[in-house]
PDB file of N, CA and C in Angstrom:
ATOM      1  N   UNK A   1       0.825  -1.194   0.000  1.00  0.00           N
ATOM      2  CA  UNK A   1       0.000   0.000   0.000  1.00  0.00           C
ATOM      3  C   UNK A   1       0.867   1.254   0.000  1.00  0.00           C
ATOM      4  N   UNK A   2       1.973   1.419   0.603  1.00  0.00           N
ATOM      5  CA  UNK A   2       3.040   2.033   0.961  1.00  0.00           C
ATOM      6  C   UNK A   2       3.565   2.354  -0.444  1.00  0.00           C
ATOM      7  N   UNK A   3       3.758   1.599  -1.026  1.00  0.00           N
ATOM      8  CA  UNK A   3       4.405   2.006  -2.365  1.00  0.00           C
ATOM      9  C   UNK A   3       3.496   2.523  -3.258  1.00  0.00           C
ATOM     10  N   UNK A   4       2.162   2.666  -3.506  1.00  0.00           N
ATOM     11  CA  UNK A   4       1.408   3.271  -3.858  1.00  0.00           C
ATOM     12  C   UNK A   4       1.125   4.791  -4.108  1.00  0.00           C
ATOM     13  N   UNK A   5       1.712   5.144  -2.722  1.00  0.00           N
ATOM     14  CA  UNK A   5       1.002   6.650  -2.561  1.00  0.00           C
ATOM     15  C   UNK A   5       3.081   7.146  -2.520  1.00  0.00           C
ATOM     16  N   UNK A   6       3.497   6.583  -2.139  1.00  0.00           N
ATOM     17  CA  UNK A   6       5.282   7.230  -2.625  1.00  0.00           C
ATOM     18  C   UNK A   6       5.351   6.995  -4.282  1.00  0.00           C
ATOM     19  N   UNK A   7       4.497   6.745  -5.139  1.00  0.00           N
ATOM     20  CA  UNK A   7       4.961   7.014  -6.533  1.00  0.00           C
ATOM     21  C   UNK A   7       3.647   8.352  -6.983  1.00  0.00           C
ATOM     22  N   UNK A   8       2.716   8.224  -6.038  1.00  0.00           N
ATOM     23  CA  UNK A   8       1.808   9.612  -6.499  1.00  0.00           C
ATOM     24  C   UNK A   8       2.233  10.204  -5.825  1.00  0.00           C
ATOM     25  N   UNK A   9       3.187  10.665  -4.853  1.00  0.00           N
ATOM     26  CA  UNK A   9       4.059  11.724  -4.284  1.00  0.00           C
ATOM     27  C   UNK A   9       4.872  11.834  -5.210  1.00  0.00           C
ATOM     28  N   UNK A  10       5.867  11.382  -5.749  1.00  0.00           N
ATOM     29  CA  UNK A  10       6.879  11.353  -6.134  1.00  0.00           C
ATOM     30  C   UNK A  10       5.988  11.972  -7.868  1.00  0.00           C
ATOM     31  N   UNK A  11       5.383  11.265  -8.531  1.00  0.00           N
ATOM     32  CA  UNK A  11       4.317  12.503  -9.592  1.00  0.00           C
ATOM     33  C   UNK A  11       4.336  13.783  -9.529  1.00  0.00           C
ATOM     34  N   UNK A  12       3.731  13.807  -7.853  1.00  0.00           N
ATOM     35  CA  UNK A  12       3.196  15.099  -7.990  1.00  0.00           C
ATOM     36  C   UNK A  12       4.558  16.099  -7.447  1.00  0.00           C
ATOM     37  N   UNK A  13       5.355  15.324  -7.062  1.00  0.00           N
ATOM     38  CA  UNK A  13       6.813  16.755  -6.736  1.00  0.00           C
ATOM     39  C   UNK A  13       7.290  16.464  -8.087  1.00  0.00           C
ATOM     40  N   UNK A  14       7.126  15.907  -9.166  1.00  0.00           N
ATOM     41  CA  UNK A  14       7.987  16.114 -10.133  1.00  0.00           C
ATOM     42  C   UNK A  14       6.797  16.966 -11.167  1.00  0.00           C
ATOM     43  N   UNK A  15       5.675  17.618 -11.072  1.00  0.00           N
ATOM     44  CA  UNK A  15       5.064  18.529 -11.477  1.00  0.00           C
ATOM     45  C   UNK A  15       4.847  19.614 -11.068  1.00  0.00           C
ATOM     46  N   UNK A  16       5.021  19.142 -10.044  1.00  0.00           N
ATOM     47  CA  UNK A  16       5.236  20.896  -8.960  1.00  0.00           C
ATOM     48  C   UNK A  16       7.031  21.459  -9.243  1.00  0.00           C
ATOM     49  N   UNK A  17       7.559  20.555  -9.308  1.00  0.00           N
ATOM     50  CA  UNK A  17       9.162  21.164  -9.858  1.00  0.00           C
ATOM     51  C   UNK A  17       8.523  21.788 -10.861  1.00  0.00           C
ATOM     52  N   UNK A  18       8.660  20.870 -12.089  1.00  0.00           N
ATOM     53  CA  UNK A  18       9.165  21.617 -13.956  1.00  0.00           C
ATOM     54  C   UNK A  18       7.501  22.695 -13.444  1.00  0.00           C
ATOM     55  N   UNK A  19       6.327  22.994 -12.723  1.00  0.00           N
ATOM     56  CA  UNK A  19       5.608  24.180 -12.665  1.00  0.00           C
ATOM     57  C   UNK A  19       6.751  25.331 -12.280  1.00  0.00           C
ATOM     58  N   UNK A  20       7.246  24.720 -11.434  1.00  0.00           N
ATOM     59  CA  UNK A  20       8.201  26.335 -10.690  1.00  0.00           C
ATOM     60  C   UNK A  20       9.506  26.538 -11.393  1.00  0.00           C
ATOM     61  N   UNK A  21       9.804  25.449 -12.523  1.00  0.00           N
ATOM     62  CA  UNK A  21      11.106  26.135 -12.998  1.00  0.00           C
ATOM     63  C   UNK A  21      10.131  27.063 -14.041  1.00  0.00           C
ATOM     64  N   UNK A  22       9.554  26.763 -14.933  1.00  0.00           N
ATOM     65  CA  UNK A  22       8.805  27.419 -16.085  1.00  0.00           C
ATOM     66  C   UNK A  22       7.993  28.083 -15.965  1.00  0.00           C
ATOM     67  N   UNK A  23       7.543  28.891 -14.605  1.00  0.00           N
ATOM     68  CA  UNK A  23       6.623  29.730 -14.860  1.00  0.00           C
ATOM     69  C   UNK A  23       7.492  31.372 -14.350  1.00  0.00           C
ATOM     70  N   UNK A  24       6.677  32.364 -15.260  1.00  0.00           N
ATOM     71  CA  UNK A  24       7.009  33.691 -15.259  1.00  0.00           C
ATOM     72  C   UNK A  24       7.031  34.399 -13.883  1.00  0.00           C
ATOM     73  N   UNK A  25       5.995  33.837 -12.731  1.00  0.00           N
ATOM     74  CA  UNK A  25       5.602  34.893 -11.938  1.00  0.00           C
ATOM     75  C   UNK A  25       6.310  34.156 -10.869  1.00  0.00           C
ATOM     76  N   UNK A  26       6.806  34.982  -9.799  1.00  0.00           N
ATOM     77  CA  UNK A  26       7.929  34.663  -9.105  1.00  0.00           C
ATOM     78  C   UNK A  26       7.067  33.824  -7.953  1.00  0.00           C
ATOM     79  N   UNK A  27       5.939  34.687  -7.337  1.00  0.00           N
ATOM     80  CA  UNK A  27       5.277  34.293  -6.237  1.00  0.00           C
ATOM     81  C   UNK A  27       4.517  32.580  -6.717  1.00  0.00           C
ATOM     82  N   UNK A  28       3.881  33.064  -7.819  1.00  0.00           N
ATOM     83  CA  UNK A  28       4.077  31.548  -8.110  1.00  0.00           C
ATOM     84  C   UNK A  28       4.218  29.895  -7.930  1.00  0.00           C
ATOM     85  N   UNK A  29       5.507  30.661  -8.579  1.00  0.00           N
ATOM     86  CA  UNK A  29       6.884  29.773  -8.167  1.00  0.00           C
ATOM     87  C   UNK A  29       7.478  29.544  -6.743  1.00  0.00           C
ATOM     88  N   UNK A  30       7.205  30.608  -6.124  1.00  0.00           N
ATOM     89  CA  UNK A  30       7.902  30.323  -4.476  1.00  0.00           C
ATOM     90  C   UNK A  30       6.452  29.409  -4.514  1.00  0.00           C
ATOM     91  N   UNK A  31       5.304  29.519  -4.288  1.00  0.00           N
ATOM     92  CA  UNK A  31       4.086  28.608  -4.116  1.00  0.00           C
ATOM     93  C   UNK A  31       4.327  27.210  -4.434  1.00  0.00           C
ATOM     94  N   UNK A  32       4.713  27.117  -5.356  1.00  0.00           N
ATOM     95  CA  UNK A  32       4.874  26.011  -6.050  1.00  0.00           C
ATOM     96  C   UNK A  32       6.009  24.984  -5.617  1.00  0.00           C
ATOM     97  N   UNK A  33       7.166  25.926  -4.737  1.00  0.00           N
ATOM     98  CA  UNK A  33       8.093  25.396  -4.041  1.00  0.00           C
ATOM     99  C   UNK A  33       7.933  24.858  -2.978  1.00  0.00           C
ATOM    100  N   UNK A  34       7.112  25.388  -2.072  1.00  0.00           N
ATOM    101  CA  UNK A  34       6.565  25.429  -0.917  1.00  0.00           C
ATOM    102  C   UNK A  34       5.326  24.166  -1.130  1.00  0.00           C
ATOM    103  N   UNK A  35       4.628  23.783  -2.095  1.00  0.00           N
ATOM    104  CA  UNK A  35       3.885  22.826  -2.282  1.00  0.00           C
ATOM    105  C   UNK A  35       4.884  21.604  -2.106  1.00  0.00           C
ATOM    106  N   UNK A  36       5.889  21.754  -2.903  1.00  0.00           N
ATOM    107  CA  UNK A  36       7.283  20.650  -3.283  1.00  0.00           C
ATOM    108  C   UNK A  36       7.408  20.376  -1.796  1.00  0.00           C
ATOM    109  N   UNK A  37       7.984  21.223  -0.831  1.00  0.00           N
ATOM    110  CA  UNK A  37       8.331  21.220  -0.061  1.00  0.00           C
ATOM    111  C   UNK A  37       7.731  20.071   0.981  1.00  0.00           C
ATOM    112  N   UNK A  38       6.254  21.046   0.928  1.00  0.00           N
ATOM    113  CA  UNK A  38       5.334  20.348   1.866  1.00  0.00           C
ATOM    114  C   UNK A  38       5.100  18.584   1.460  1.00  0.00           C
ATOM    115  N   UNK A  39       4.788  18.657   0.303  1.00  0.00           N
ATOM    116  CA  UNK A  39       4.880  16.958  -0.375  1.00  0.00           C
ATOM    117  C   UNK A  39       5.926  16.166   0.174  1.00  0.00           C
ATOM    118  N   UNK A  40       7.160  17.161   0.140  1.00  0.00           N
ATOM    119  CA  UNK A  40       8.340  16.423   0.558  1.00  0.00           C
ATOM    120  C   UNK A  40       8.399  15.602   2.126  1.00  0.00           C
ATOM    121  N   UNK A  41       7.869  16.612   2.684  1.00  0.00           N
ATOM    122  CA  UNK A  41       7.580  15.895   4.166  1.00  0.00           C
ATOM    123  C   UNK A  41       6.846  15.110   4.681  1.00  0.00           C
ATOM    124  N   UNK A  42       5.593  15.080   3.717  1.00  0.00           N
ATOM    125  CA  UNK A  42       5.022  14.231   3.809  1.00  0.00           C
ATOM    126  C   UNK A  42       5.256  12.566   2.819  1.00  0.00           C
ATOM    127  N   UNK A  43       5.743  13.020   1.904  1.00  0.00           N
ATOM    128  CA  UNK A  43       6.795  11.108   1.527  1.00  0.00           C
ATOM    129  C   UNK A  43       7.930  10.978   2.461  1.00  0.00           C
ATOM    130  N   UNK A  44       8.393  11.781   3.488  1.00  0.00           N
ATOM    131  CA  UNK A  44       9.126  11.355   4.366  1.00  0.00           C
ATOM    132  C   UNK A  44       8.718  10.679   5.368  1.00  0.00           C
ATOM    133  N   UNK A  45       7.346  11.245   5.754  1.00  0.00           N
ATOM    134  CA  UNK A  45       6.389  10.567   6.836  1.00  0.00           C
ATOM    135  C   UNK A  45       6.086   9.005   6.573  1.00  0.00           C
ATOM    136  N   UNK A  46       5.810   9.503   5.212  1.00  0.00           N
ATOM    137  CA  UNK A  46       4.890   8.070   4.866  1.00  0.00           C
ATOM    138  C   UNK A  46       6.179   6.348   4.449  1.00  0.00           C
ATOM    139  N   UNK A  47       7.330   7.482   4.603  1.00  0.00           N
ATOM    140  CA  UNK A  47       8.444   6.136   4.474  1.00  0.00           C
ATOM    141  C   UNK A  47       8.903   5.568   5.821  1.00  0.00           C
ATOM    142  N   UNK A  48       8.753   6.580   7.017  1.00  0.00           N
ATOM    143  CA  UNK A  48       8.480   6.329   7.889  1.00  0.00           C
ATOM    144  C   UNK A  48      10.153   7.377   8.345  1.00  0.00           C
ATOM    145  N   UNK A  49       9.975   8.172   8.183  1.00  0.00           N
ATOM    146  CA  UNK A  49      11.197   9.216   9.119  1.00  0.00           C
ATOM    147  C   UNK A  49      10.298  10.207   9.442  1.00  0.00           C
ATOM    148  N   UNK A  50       9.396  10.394  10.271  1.00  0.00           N
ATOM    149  CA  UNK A  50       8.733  11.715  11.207  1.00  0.00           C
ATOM    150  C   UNK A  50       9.530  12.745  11.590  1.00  0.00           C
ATOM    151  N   UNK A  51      10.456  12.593  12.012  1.00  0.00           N
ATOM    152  CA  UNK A  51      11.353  13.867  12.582  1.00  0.00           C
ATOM    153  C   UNK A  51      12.042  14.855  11.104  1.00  0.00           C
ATOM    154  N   UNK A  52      12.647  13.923  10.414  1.00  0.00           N
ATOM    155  CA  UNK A  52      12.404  14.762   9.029  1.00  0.00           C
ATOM    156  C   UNK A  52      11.364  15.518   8.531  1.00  0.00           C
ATOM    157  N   UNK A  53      10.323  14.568   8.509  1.00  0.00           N
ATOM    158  CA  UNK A  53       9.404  14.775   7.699  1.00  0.00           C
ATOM    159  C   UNK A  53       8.606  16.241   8.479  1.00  0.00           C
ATOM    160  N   UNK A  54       8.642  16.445   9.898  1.00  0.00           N
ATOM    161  CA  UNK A  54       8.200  17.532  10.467  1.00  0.00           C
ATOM    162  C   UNK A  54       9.682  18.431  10.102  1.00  0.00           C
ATOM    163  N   UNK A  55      10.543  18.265  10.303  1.00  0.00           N
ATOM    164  CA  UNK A  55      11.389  19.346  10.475  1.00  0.00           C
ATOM    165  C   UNK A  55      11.645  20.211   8.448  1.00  0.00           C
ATOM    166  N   UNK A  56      11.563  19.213   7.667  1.00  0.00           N
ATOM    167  CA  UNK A  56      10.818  19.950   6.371  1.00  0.00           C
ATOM    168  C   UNK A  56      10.146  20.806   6.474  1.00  0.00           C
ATOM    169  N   UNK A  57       9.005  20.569   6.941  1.00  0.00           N
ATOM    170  CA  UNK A  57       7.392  21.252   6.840  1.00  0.00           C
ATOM    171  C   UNK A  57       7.581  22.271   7.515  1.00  0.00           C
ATOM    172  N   UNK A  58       8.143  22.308   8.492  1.00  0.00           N
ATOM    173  CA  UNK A  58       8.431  23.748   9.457  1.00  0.00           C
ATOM    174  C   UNK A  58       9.429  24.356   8.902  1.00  0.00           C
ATOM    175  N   UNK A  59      10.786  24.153   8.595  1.00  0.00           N
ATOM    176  CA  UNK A  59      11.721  24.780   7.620  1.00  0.00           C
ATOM    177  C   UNK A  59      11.524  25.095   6.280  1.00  0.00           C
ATOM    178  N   UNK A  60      11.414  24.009   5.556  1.00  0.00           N
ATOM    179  CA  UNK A  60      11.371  24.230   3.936  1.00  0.00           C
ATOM    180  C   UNK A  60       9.949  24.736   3.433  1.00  0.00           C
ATOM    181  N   UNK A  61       8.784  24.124   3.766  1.00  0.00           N
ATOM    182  CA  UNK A  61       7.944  24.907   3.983  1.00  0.00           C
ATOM    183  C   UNK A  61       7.338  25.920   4.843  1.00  0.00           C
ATOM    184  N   UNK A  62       7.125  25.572   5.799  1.00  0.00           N
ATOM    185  CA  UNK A  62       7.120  27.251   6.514  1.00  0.00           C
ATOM    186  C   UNK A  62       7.618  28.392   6.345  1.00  0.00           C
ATOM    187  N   UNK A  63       8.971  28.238   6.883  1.00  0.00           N
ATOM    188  CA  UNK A  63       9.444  29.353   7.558  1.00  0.00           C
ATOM    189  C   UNK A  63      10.245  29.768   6.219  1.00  0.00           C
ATOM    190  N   UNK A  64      10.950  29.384   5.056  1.00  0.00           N
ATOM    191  CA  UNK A  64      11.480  29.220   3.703  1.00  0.00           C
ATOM    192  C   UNK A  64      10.289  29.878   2.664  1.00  0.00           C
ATOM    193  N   UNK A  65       9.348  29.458   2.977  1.00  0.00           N
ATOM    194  CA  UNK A  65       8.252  29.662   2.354  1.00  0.00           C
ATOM    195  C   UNK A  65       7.653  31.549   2.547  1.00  0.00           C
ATOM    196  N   UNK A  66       7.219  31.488   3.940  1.00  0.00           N
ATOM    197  CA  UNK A  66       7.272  32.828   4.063  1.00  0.00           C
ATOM    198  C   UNK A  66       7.949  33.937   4.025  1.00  0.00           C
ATOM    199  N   UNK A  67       9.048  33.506   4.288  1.00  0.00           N
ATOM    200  CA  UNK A  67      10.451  34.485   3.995  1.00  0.00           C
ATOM    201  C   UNK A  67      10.389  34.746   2.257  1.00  0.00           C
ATOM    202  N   UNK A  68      10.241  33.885   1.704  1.00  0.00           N
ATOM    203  CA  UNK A  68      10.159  34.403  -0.210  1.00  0.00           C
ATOM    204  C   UNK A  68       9.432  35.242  -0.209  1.00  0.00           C
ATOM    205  N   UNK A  69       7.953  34.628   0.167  1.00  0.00           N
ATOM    206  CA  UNK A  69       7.197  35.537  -0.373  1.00  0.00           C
ATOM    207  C   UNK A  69       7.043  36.921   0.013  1.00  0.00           C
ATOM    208  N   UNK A  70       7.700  37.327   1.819  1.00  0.00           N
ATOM    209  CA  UNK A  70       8.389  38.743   2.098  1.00  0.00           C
ATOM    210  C   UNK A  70       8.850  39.385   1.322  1.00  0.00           C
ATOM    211  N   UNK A  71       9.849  38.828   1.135  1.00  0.00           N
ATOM    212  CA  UNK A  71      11.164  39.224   0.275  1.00  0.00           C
ATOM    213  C   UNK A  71      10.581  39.239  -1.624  1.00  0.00           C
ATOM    214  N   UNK A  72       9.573  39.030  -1.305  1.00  0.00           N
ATOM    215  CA  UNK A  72       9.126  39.111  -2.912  1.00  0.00           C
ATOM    216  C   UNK A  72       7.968  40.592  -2.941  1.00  0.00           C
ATOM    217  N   UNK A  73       7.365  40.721  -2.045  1.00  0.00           N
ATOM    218  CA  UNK A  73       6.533  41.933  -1.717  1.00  0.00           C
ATOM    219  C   UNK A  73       7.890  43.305  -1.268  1.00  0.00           C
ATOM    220  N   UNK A  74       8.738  42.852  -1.250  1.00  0.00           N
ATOM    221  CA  UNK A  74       9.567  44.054  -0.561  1.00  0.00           C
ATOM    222  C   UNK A  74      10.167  44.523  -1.712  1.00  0.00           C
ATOM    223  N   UNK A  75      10.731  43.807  -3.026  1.00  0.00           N
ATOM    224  CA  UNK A  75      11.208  44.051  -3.707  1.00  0.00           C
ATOM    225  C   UNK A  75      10.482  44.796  -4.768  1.00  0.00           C
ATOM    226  N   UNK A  76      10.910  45.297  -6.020  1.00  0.00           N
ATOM    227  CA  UNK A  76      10.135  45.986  -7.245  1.00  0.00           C
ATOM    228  C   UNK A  76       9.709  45.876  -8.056  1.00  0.00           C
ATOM    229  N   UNK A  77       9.482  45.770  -8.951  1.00  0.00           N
ATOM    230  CA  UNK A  77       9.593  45.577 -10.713  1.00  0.00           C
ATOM    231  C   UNK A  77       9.803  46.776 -11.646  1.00  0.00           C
ATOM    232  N   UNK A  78      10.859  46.164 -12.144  1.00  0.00           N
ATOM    233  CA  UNK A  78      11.432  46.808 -13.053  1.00  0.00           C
ATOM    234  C   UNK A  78      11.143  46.554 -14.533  1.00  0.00           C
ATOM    235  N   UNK A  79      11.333  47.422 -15.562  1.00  0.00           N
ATOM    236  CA  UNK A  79      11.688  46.121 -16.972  1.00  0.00           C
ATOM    237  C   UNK A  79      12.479  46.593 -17.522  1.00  0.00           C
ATOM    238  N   UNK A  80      12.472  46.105 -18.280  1.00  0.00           N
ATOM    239  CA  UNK A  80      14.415  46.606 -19.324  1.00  0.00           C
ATOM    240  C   UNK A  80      13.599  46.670 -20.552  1.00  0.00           C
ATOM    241  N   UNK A  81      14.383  47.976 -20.973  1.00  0.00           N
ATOM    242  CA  UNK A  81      14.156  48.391 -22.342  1.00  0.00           C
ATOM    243  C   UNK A  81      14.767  48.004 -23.334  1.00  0.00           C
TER     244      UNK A  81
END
């Protein structure tokens, strides 16, 4: 059963990647990372490492997560001529 849902994890972080390399809009993309992220901790759970799999979700997603999207509202847009 186990191997089941680690190959529709493993799907869906490899569509949530090539979404966040190829798309234009930055926030996006941090979204889209932060989805990766969160997936990630949870095929860690489900292989059976919990302490990973929480310490992801609070780092790579959380706290990684909100910091972009700060740092993406703080910044400007520009364009080049």
């Amino acid at each position: 059963m186990h191997w089941e849902v680690e190959i529709i994890f493993f799907i869906i972080l490899v569509i949530m990647a090539l979404i966040a390399l190829n798309v234009k809009n930055l926030l996006v993309a941090v979204v889209m990372l932060t989805v990766f992220s969160f997936l990630s901790a949870l095929l860690y759970v489900v292989m059976g490492a919990v302490d990973v799999g929480f310490t992801e979700a609070v780092v790579g997603a959380g706290v990684t997560g909100v910091l972009f999207v700060v740092l993406i509202f703080k910044t400007t847009r520009r364009s080049v001529d």
